[in-house]
N, C-alpha and C. Protein backbone atom coordinates (compact mmCIF):
# COMPACT_ATOMS: atom_id res chain seq x y z
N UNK A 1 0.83 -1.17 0.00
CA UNK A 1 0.00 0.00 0.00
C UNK A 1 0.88 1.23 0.00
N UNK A 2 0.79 2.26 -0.92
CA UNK A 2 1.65 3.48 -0.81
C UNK A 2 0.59 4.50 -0.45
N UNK A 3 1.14 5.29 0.62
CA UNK A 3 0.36 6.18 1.01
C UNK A 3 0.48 7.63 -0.04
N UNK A 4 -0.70 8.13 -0.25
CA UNK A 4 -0.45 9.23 -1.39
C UNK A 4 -0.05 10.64 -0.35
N UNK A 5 0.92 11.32 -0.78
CA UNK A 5 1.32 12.53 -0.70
C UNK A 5 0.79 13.58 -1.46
N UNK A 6 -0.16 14.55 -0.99
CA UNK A 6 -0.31 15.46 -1.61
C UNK A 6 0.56 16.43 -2.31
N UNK A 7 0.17 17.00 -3.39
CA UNK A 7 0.81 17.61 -4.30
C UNK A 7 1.36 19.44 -3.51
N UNK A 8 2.27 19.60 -3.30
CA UNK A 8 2.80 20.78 -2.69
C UNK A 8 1.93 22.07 -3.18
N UNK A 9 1.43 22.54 -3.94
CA UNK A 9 0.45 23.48 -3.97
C UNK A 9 -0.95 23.35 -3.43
N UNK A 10 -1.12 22.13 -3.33
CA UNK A 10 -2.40 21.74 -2.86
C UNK A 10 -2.51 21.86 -1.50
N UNK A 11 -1.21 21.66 -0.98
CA UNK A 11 -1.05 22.08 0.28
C UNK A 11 -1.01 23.31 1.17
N UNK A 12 -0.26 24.20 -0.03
CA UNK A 12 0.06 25.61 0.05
C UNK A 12 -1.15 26.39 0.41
N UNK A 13 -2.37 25.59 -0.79
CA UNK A 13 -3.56 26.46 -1.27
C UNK A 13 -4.30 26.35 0.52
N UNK A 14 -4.76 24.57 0.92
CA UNK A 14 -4.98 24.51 2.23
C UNK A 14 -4.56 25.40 3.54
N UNK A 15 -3.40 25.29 3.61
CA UNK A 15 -3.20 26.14 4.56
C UNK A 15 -3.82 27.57 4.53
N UNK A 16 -3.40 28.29 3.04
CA UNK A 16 -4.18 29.58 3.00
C UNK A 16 -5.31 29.92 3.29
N UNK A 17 -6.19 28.67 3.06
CA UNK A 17 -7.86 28.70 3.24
C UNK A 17 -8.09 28.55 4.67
N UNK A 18 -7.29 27.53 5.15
CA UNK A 18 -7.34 27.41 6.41
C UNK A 18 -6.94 28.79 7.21
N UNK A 19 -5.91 29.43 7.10
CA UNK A 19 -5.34 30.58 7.80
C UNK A 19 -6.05 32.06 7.90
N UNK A 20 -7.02 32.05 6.02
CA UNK A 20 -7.73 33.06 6.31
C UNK A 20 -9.13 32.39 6.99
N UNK A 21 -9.70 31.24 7.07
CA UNK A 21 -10.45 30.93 7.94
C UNK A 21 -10.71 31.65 9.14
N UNK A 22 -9.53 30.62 9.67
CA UNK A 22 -9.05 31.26 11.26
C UNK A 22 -9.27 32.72 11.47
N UNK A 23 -8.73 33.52 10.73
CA UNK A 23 -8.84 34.84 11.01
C UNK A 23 -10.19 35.50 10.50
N UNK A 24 -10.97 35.32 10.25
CA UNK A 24 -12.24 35.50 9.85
C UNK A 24 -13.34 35.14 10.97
N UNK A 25 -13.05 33.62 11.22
CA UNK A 25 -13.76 33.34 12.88
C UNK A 25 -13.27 34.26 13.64
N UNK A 26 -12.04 34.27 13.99
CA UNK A 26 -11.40 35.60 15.39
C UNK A 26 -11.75 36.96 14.91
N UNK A 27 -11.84 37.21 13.84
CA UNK A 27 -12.66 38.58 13.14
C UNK A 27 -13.69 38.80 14.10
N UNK A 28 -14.96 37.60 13.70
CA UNK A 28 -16.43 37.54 13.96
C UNK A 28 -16.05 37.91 15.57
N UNK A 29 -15.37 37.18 16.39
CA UNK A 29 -16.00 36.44 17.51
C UNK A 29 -15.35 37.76 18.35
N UNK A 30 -14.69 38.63 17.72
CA UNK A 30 -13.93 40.17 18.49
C UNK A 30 -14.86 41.14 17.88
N UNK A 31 -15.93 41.17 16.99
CA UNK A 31 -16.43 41.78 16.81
C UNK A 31 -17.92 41.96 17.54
N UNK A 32 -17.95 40.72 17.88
CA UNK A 32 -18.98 40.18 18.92
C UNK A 32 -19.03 40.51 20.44
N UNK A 33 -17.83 40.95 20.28
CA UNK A 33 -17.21 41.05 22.22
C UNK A 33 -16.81 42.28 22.06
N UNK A 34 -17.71 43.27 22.16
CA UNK A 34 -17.87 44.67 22.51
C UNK A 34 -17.73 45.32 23.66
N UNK A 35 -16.68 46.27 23.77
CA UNK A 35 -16.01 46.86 24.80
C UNK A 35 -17.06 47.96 25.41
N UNK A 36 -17.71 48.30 24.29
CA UNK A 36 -18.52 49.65 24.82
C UNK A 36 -20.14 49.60 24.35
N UNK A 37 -20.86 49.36 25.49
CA UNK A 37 -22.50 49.99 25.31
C UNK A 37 -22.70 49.85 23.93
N UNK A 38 -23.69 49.32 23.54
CA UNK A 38 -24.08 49.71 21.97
C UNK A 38 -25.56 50.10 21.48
N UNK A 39 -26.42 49.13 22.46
CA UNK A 39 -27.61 48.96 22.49
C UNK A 39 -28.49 49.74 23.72
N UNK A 40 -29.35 50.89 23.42
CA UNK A 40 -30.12 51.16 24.50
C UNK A 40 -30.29 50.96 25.27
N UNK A 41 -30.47 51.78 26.32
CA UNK A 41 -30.46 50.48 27.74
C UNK A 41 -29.15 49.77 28.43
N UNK A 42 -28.30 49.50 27.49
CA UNK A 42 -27.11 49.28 28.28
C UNK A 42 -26.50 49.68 29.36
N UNK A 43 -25.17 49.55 29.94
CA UNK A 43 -25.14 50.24 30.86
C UNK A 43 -23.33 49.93 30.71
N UNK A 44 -22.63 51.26 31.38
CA UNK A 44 -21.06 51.06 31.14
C UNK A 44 -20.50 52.10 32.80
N UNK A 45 -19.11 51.98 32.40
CA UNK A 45 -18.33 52.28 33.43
C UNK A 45 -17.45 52.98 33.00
N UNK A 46 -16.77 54.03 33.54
CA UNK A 46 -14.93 54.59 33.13
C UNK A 46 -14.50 53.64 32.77
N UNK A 47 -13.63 53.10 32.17
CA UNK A 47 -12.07 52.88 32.03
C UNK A 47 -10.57 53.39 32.32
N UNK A 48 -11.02 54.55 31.84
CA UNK A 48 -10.09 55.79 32.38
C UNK A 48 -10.62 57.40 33.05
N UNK A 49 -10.59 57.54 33.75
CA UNK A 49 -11.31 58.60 34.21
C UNK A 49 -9.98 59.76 34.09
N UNK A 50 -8.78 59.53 34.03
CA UNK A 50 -7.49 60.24 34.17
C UNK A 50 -7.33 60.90 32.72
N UNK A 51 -8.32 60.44 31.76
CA UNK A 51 -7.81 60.91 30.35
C UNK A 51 -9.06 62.12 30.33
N UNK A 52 -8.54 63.17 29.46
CA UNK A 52 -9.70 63.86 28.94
C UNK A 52 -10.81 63.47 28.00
N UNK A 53 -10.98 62.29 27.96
CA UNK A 53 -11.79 61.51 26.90
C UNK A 53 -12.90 60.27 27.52
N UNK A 54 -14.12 60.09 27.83
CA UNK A 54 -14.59 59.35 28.04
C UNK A 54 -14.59 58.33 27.58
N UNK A 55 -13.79 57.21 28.30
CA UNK A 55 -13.25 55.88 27.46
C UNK A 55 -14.60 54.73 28.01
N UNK A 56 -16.13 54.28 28.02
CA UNK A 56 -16.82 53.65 28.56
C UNK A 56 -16.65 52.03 28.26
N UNK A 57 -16.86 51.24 29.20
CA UNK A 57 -16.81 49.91 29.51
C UNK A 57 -18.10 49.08 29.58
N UNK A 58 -18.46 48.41 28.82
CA UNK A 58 -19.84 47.82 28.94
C UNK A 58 -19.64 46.40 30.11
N UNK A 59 -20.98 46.94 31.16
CA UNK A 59 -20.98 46.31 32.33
C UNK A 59 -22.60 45.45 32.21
N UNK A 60 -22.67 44.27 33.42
CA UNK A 60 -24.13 44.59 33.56
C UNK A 60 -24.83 45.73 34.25
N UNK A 61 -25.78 45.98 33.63
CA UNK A 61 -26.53 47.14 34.70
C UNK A 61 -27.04 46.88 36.09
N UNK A 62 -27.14 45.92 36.70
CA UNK A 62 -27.62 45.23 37.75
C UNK A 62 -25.56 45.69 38.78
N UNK A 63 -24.99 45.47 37.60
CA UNK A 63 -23.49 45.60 38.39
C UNK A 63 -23.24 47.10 39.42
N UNK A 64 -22.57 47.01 40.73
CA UNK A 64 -22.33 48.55 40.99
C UNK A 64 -21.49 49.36 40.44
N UNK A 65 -21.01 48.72 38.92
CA UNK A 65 -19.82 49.49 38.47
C UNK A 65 -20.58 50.40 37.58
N UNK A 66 -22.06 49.76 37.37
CA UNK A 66 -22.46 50.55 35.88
C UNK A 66 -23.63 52.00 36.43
N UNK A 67 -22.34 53.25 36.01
CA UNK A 67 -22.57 53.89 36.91
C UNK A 67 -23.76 55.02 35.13
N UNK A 68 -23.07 54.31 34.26
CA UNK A 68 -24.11 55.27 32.93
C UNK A 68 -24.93 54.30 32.37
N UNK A 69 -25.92 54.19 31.76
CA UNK A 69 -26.90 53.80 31.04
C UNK A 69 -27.15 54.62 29.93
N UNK A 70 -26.74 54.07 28.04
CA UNK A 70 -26.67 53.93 27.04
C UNK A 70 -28.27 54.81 26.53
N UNK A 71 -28.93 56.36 26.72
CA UNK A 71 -30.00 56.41 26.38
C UNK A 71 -30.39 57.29 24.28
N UNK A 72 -29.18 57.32 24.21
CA UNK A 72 -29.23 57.58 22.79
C UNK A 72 -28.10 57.52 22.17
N UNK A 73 -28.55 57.01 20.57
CA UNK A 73 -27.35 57.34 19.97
C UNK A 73 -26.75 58.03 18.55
N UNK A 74 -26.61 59.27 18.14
CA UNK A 74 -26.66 59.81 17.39
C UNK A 74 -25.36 60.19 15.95
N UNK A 75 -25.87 60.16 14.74
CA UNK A 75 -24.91 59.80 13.82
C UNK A 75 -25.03 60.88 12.99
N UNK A 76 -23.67 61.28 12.14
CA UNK A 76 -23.40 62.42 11.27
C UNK A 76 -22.21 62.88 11.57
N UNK A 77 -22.02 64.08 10.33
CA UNK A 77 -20.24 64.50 10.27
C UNK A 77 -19.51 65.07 11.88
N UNK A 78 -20.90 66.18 12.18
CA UNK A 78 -20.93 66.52 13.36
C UNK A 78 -22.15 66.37 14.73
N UNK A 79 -22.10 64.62 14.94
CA UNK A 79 -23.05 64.32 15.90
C UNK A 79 -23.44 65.16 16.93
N UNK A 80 -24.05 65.31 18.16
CA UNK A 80 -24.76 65.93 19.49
C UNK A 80 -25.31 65.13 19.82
N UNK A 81 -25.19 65.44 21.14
CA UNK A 81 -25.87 64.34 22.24
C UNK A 81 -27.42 65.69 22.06
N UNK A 82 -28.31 65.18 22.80
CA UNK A 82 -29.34 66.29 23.10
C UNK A 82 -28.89 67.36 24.38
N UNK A 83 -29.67 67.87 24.73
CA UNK A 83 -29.41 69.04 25.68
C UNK A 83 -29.18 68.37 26.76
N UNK A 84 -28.46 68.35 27.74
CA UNK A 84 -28.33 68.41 29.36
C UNK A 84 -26.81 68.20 29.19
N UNK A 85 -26.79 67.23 30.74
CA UNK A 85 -25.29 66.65 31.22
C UNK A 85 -24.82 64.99 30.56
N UNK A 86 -24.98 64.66 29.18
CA UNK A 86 -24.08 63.43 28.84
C UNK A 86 -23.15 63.42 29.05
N UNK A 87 -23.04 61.98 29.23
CA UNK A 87 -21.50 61.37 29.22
C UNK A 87 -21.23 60.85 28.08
N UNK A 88 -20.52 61.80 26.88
CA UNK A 88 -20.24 61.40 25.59
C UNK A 88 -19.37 60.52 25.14
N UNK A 89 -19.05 59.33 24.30
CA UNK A 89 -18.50 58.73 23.55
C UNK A 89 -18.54 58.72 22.43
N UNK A 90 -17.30 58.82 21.64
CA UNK A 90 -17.25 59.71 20.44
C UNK A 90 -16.19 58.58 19.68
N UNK A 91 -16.34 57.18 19.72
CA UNK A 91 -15.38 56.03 19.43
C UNK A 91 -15.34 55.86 18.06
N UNK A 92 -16.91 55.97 17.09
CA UNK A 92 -16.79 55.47 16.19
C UNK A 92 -16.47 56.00 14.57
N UNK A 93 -16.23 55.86 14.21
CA UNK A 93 -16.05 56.73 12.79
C UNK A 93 -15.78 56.20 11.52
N UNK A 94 -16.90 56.29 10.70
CA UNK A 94 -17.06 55.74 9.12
C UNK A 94 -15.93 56.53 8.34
N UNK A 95 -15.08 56.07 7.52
CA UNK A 95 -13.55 56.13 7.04
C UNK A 95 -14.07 56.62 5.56
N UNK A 96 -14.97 55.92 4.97
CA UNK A 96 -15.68 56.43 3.54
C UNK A 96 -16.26 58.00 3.39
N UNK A 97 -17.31 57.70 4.43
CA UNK A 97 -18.41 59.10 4.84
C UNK A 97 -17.98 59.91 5.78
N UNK A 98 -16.74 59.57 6.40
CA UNK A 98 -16.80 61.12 8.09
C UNK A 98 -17.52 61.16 8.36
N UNK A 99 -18.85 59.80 8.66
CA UNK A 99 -20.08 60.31 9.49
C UNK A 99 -19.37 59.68 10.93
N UNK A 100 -19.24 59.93 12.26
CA UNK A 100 -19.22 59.62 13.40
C UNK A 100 -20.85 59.33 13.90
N UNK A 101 -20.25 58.52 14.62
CA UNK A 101 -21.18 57.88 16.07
C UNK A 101 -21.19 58.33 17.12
N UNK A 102 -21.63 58.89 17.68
CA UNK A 102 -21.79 59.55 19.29
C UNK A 102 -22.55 58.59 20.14
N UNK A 103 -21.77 57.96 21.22
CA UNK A 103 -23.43 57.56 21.98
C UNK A 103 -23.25 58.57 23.52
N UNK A 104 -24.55 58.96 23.54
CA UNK A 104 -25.12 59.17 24.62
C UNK A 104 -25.52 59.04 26.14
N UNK A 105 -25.03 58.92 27.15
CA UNK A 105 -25.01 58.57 28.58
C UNK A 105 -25.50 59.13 29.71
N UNK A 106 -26.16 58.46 30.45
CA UNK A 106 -27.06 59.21 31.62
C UNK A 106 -26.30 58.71 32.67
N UNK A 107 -26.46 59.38 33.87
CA UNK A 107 -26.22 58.84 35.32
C UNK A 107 -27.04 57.81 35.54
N UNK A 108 -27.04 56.81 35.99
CA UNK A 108 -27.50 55.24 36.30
C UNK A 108 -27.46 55.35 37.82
N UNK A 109 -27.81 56.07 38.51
CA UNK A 109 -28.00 55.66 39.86
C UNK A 109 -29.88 55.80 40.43
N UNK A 110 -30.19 55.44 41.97
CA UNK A 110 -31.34 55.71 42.36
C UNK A 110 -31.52 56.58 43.43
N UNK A 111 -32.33 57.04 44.16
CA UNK A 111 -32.34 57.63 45.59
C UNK A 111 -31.73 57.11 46.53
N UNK A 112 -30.92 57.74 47.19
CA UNK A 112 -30.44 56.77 48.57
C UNK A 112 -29.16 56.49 48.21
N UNK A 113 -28.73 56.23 47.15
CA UNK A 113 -27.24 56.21 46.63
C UNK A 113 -26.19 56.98 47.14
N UNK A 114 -25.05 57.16 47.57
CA UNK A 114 -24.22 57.50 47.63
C UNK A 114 -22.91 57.42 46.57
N UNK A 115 -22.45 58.65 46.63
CA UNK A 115 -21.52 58.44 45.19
C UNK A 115 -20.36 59.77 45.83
N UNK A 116 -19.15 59.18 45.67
CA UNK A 116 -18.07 60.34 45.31
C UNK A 116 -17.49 60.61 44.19
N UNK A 117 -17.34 61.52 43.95
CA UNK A 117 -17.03 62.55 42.90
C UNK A 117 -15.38 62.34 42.62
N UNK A 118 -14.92 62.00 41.15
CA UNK A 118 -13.75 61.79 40.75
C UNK A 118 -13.80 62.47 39.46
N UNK A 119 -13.04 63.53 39.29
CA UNK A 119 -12.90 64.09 38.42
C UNK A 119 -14.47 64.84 37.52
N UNK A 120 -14.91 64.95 36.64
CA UNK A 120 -16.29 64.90 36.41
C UNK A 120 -17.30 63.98 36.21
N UNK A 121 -17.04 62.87 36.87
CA UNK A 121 -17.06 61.29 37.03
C UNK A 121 -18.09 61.42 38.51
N UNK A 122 -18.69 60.46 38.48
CA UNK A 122 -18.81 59.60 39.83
C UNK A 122 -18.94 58.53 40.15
N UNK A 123 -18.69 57.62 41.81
CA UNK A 123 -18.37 56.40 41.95
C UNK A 123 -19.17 56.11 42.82
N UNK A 124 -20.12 55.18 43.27
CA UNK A 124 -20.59 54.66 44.02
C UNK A 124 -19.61 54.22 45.24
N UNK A 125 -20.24 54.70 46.19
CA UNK A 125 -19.39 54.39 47.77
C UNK A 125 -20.19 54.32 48.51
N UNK A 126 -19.73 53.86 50.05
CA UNK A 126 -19.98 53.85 51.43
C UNK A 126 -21.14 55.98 51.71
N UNK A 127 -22.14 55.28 52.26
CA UNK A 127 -22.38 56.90 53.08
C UNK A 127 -21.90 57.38 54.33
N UNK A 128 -21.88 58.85 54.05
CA UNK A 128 -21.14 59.30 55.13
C UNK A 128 -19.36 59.89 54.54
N UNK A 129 -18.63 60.56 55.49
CA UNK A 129 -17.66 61.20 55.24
C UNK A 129 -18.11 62.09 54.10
N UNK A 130 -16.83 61.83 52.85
CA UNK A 130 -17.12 63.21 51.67
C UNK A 130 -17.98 62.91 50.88
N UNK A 131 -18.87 61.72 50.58
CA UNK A 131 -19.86 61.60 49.98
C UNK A 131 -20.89 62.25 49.91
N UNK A 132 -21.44 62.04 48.39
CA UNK A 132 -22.74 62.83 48.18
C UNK A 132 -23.71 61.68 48.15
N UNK A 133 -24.49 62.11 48.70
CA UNK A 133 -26.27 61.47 48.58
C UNK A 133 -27.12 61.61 47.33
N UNK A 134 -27.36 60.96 46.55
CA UNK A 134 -28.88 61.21 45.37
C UNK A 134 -29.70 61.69 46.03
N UNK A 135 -30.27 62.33 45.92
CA UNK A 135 -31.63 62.48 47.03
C UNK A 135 -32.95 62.88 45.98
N UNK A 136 -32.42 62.96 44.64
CA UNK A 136 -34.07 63.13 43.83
C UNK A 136 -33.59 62.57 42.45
N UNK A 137 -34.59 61.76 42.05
CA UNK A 137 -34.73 61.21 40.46
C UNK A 137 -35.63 61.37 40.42
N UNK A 138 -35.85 62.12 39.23
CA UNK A 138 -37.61 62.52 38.35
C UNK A 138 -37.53 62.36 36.88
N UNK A 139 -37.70 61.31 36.40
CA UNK A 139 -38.05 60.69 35.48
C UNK A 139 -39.21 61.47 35.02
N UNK A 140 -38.99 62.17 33.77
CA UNK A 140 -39.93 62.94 32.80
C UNK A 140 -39.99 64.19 32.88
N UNK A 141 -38.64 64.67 33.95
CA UNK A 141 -38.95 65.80 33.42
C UNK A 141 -37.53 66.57 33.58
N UNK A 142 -37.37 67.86 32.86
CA UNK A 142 -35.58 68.42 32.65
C UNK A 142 -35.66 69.81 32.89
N UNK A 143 -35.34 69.82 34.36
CA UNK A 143 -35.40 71.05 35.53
C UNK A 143 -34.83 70.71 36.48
N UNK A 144 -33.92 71.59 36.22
CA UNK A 144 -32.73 71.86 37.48
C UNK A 144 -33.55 72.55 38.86
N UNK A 145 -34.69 73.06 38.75
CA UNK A 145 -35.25 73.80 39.97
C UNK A 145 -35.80 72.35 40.96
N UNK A 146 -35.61 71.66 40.28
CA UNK A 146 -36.59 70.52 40.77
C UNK A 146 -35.58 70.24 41.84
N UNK A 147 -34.07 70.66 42.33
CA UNK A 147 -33.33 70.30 43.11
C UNK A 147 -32.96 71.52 43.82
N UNK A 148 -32.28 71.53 44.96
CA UNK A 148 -32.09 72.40 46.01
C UNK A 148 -30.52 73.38 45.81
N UNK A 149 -30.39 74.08 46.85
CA UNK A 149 -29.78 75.38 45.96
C UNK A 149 -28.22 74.73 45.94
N UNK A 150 -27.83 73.94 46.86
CA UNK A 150 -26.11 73.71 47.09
C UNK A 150 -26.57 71.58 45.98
N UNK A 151 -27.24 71.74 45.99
CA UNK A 151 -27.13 70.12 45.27
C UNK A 151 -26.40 70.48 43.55
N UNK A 152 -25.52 69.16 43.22
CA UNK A 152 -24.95 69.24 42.09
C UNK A 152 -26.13 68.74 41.09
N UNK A 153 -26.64 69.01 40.26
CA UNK A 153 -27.82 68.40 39.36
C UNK A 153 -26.91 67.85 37.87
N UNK A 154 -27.76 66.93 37.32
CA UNK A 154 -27.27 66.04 36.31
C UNK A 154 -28.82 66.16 35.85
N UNK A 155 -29.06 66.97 34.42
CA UNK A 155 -30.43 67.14 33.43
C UNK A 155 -29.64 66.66 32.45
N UNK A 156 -31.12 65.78 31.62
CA UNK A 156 -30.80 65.43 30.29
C UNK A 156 -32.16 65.84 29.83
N UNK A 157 -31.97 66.20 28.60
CA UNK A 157 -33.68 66.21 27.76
C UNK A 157 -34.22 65.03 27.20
N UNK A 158 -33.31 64.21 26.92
CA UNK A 158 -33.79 63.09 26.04
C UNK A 158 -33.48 61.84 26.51
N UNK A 159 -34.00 61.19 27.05
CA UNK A 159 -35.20 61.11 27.49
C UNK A 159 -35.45 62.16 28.95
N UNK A 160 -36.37 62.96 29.15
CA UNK A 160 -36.68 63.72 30.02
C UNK A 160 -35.84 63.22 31.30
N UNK A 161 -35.14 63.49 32.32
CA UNK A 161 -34.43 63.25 33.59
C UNK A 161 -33.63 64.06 34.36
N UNK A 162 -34.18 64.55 35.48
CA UNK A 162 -33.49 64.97 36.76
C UNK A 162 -33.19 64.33 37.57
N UNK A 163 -31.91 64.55 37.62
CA UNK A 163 -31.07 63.95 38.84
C UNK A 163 -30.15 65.13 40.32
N UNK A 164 -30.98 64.71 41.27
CA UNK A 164 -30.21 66.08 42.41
C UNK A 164 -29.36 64.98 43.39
N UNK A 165 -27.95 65.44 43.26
CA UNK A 165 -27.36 64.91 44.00
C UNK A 165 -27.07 65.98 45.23
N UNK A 166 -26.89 65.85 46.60
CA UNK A 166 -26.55 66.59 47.42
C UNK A 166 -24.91 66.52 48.48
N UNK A 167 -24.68 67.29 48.34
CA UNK A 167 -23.26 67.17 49.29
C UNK A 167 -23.56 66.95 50.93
């Protein structure tokens, strides 16, 4: 019995098919495993809070890290978030068109929360000492009066939301 040896190009050709394979699956499966919020509703974290650039981390929202929630996301040469206080991400950008991706970010916390303040950032902590308290979420509506005179406020218009945090 002689065992057949394939013909050296035939081999060549295999491997190639095989190699861009491979890299086509690891394509898919990194394109799949998204670093940042994409979908409404999501919810993310800093990465870097030390850079001048909001670098966000997609968390679960149930997590205490996920301190923004994903509420719009807007596309063109020169995107905008809507009116208030977002937390902008500005990652994406079409290479053909110069249209950018902006997404959009709200504060993700509830009443009763405690949060300290890092940079224009905040972190969920312990109450008490230098911490601030949430002390009002009003869902539907974008008024800063709706909070007290020394509280830091976080308004967005879109979707309607006040947030009064207090020192």
């Amino acid at each position: 019995m002689s065992e057949q040896v394939p013909e050296p190009a035939k081999t060549i050709r295999m491997v190639r098919i095989g190699g861009v394979a491979a890299v086509a699956v690891l394509g898919m499966a990194l394109a799949g495993c998204t670093s940042t919020p994409g979908n409404i509703g999501e919810c993310g974290k800093y990465t870097d809070m030390a850079r001048n650039r909001s670098e966000i981390a997609l968390v679960d929202c149930s997590s205490p890290d996920a301190m923004y929630k994903l509420v719009d996301t807007v596309s063109g040469r020169s995107p905008a978030c809507p009116r208030g206080d977002y937390v902008e991400d500005t990652s994406i950008r079409n290479r053909k068109t110069e249209r950018r991706t902006r997404k959009c970010f709200v504060l993700n916390v509830k009443e009763g929360e405690c949060l300290n303040a890092v940079g224009e950032s905040y972190v969920r902590a312990q109450c008490g000492g230098t911490s601030r308290r949430v002390s009002k979420v009003v869902n539907g509506q974008f008024d800063a009066k709706l909070c007290g005179a020394g509280d830091d406020t976080r308004e967005y218009s879109r979707p309607a939301l006040t947030i009064c945090i207090s020192r």
